[in-house]
Protein backbone atom coordinates (compact mmCIF):
# COMPACT_ATOMS: atom_id res chain seq x y z
CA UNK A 1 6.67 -17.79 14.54
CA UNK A 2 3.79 -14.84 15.21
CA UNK A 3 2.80 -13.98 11.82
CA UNK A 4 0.64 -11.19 12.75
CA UNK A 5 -1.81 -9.94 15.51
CA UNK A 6 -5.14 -9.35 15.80
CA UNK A 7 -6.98 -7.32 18.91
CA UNK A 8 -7.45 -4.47 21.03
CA UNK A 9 -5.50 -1.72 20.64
CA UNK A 10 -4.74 -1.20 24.49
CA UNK A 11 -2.22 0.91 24.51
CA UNK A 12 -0.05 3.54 21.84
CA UNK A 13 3.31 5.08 21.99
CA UNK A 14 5.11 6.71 19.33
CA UNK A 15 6.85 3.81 18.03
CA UNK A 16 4.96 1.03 20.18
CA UNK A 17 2.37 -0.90 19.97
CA UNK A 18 0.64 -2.85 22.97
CA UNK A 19 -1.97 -4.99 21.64
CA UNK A 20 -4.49 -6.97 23.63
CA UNK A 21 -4.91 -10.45 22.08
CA UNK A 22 -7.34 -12.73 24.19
CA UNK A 23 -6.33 -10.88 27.86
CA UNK A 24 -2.65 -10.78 26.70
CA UNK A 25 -0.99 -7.41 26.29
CA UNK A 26 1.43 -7.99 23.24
CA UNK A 27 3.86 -4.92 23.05
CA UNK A 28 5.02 -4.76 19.11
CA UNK A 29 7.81 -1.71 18.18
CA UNK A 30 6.84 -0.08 15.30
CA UNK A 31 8.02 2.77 13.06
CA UNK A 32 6.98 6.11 13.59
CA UNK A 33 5.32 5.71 10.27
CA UNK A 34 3.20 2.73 10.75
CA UNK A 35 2.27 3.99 14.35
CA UNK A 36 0.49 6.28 12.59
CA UNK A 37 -1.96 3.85 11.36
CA UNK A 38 -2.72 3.20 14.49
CA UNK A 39 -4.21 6.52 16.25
CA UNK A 40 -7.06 5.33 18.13
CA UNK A 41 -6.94 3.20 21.43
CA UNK A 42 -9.86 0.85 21.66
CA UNK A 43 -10.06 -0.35 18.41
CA UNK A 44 -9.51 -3.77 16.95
CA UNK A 45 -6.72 -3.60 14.92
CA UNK A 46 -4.86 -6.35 12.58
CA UNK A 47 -0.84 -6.00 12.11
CA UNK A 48 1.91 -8.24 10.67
CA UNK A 49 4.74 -9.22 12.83
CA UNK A 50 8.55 -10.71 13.25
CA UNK A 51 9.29 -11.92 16.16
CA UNK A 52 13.46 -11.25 16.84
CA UNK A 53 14.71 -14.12 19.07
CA UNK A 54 18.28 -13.55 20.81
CA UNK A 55 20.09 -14.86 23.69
CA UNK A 56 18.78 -11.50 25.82
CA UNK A 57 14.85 -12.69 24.83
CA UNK A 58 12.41 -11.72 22.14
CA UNK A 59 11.10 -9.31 20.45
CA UNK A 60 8.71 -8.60 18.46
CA UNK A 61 8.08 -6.21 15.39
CA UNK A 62 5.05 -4.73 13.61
CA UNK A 63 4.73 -3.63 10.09
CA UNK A 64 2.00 -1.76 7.89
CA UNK A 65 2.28 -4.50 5.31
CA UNK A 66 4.12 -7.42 3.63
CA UNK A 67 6.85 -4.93 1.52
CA UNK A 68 7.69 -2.68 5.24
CA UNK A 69 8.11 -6.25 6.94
CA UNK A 70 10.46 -7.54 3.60
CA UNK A 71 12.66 -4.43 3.44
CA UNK A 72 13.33 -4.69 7.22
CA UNK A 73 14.35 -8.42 6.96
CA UNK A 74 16.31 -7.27 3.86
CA UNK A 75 18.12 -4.73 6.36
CA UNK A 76 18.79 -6.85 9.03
CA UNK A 77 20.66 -8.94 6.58
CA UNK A 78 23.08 -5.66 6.10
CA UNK A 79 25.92 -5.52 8.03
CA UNK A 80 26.06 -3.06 10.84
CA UNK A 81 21.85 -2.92 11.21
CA UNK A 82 20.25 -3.93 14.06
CA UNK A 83 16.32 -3.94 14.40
CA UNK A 84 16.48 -1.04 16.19
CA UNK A 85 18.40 0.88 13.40
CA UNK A 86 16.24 -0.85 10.89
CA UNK A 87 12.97 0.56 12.10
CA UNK A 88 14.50 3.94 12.95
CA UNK A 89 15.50 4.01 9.02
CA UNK A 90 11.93 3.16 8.21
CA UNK A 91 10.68 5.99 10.21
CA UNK A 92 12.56 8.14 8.55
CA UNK A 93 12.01 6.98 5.03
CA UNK A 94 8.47 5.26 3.55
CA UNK A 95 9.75 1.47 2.59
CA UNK A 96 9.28 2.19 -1.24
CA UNK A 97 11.10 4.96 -1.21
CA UNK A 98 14.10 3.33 0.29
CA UNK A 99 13.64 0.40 -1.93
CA UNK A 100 14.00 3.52 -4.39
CA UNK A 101 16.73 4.79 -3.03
CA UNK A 102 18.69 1.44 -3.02
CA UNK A 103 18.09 0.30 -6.37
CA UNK A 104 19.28 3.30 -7.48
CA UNK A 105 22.59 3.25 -5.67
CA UNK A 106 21.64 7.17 -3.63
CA UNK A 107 24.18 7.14 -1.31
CA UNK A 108 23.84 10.40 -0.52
CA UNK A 109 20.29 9.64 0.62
CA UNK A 110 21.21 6.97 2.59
CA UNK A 111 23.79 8.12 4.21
CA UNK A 112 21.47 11.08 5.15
CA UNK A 113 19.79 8.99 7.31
CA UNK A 114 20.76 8.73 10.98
CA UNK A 115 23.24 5.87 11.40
CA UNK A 116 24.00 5.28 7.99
CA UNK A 117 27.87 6.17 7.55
CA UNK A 118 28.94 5.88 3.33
CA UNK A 119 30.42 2.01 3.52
CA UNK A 120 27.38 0.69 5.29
CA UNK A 121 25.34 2.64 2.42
CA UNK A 122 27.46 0.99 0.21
CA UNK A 123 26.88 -2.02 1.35
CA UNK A 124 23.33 -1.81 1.40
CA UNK A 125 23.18 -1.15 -2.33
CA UNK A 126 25.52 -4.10 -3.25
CA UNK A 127 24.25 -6.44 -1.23
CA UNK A 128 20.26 -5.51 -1.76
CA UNK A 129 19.96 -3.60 -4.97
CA UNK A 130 19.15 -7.12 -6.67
CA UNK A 131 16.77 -8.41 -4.14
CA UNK A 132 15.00 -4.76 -4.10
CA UNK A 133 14.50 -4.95 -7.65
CA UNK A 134 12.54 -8.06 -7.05
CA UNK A 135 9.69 -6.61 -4.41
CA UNK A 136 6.26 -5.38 -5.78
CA UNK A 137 6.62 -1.76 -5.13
CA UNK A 138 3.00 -1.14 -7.06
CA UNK A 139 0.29 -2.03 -5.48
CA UNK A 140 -0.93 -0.21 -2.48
CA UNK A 141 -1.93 -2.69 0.90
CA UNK A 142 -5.55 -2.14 2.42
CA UNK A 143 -5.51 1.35 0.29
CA UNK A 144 -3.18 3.03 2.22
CA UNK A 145 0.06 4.84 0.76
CA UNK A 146 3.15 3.73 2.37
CA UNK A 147 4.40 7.22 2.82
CA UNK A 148 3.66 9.39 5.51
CA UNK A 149 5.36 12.61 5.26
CA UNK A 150 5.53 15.80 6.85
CA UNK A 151 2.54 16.82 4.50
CA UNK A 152 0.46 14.58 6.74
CA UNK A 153 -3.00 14.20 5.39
CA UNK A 154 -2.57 16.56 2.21
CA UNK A 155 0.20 14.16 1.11
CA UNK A 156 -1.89 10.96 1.86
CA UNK A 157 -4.20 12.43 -0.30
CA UNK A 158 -2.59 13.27 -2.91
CA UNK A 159 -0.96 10.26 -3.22
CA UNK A 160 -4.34 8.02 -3.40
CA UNK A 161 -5.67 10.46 -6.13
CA UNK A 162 -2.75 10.24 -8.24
CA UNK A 163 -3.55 5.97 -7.89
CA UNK A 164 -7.03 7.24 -8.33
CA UNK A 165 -5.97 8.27 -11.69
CA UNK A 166 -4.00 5.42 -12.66
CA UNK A 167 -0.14 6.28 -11.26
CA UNK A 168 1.28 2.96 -9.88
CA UNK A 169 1.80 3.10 -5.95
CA UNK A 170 5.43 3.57 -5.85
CA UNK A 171 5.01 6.23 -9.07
CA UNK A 172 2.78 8.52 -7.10
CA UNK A 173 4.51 8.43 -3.63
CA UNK A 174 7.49 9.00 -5.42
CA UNK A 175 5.77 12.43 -7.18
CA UNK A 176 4.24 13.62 -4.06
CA UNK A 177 7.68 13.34 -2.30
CA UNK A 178 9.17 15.62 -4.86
CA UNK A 179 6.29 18.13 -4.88
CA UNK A 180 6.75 18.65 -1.33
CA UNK A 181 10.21 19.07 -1.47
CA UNK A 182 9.56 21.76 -4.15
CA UNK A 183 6.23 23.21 -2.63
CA UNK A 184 6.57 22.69 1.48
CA UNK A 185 4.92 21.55 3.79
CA UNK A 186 2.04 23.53 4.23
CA UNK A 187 1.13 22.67 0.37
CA UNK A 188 -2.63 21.82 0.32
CA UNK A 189 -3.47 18.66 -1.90
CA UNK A 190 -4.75 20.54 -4.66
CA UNK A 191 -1.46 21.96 -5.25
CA UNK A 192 0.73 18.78 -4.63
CA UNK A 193 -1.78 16.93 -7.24
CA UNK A 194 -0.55 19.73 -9.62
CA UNK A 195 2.65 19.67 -8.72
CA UNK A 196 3.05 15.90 -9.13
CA UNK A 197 1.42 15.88 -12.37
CA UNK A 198 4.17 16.91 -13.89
CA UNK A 199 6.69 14.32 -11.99
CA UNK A 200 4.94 11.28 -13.61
């Protein structure tokens, strides 16, 4: 099993990865999210993997740390969700705040997200609200947030100066997520500190 790779950074698509390890150009899918954390070609870069065997060949997967790479396994034992569906889902939603979202039985939320019809939302909070419950959500990998919104860098920011300040991981993303739903956008992190504040 490949673990996780470490190399060049040869080559970056929006949800792909094509890593250079020793000569050998590894292509890793992503999310859109953890792509992200990848925007420079050229650099060495370290990312954890799961490699997907089937009878058509293998694949393999990248993830921005150990909780993305859980709650994808945790998908792919749902029903209905392919690795494909599982990573689009984690573009569209940070991994805490799905975790979030499961454990506290939003199927509305879920069933927001593309390909998630109401039974298969169902099913993923029966089958993996008690195994969600389980994950530490708290503590933040390599001091990066797990979300990446549509604030972009305001939101990043805000969310490492609410840890700054002592809000646990999850805590904070959670806050900043609702202070840009009430704020925009286009909210600078001085107001979605503010605005957070009062969330936590």
């Amino acid at each position: 099993m490949i673990e996780f790779l470490r190399g060049r950074l040869a080559h970056r698509q929006p949800a792909r990865l094509v890593i250079d390890v020793g000569g050998v150009g590894m292509g890793v899918d992503v999310s859109l999210r953890t792509a992200e954390l990848y925007p420079h070609e050229g650099e060495t870069v370290e990312i954890i993997t799961y490699l997907h065997v089937r009878e058509e060949g293998l694949d393999l997967y990248g993830f921005q740390n150990a909780v993305e790479k859980a709650i994808f396994l945790k998908l792919l034992s749902v029903s209905g969700i392919g690795p494909r569906l599982a990573l689009r889902i984690l573009s569209a939603v940070a991994p805490h705040q799905l975790a979030q979202m499961i454990i506290g039985g939003d199927i509305r939320g879920l069933t927001a997200l593309k390909g998630i019809g109401k039974k298969t939302a169902e099913v993923m909070v029966a089958s993996l609200r008690a195994s969600m419950t389980k994950l530490d959500l708290s503590a933040p990998v390599d001091g990066k947030p797990a979300v990446l919104d549509a604030g972009g860098e305001a939101a990043r920011d805000a969310v490492m100066a609410l840890i700054t300040l002592g809000v646990k991981d999850a805590n904070a993303q959670m806050a900043v997520q609702k202070a840009l739903t009430n704020l925009g956008e286009k909210a600078t992190t001085s107001q979605l500190i503010t605005q957070a504040l009062q969330e936590v």
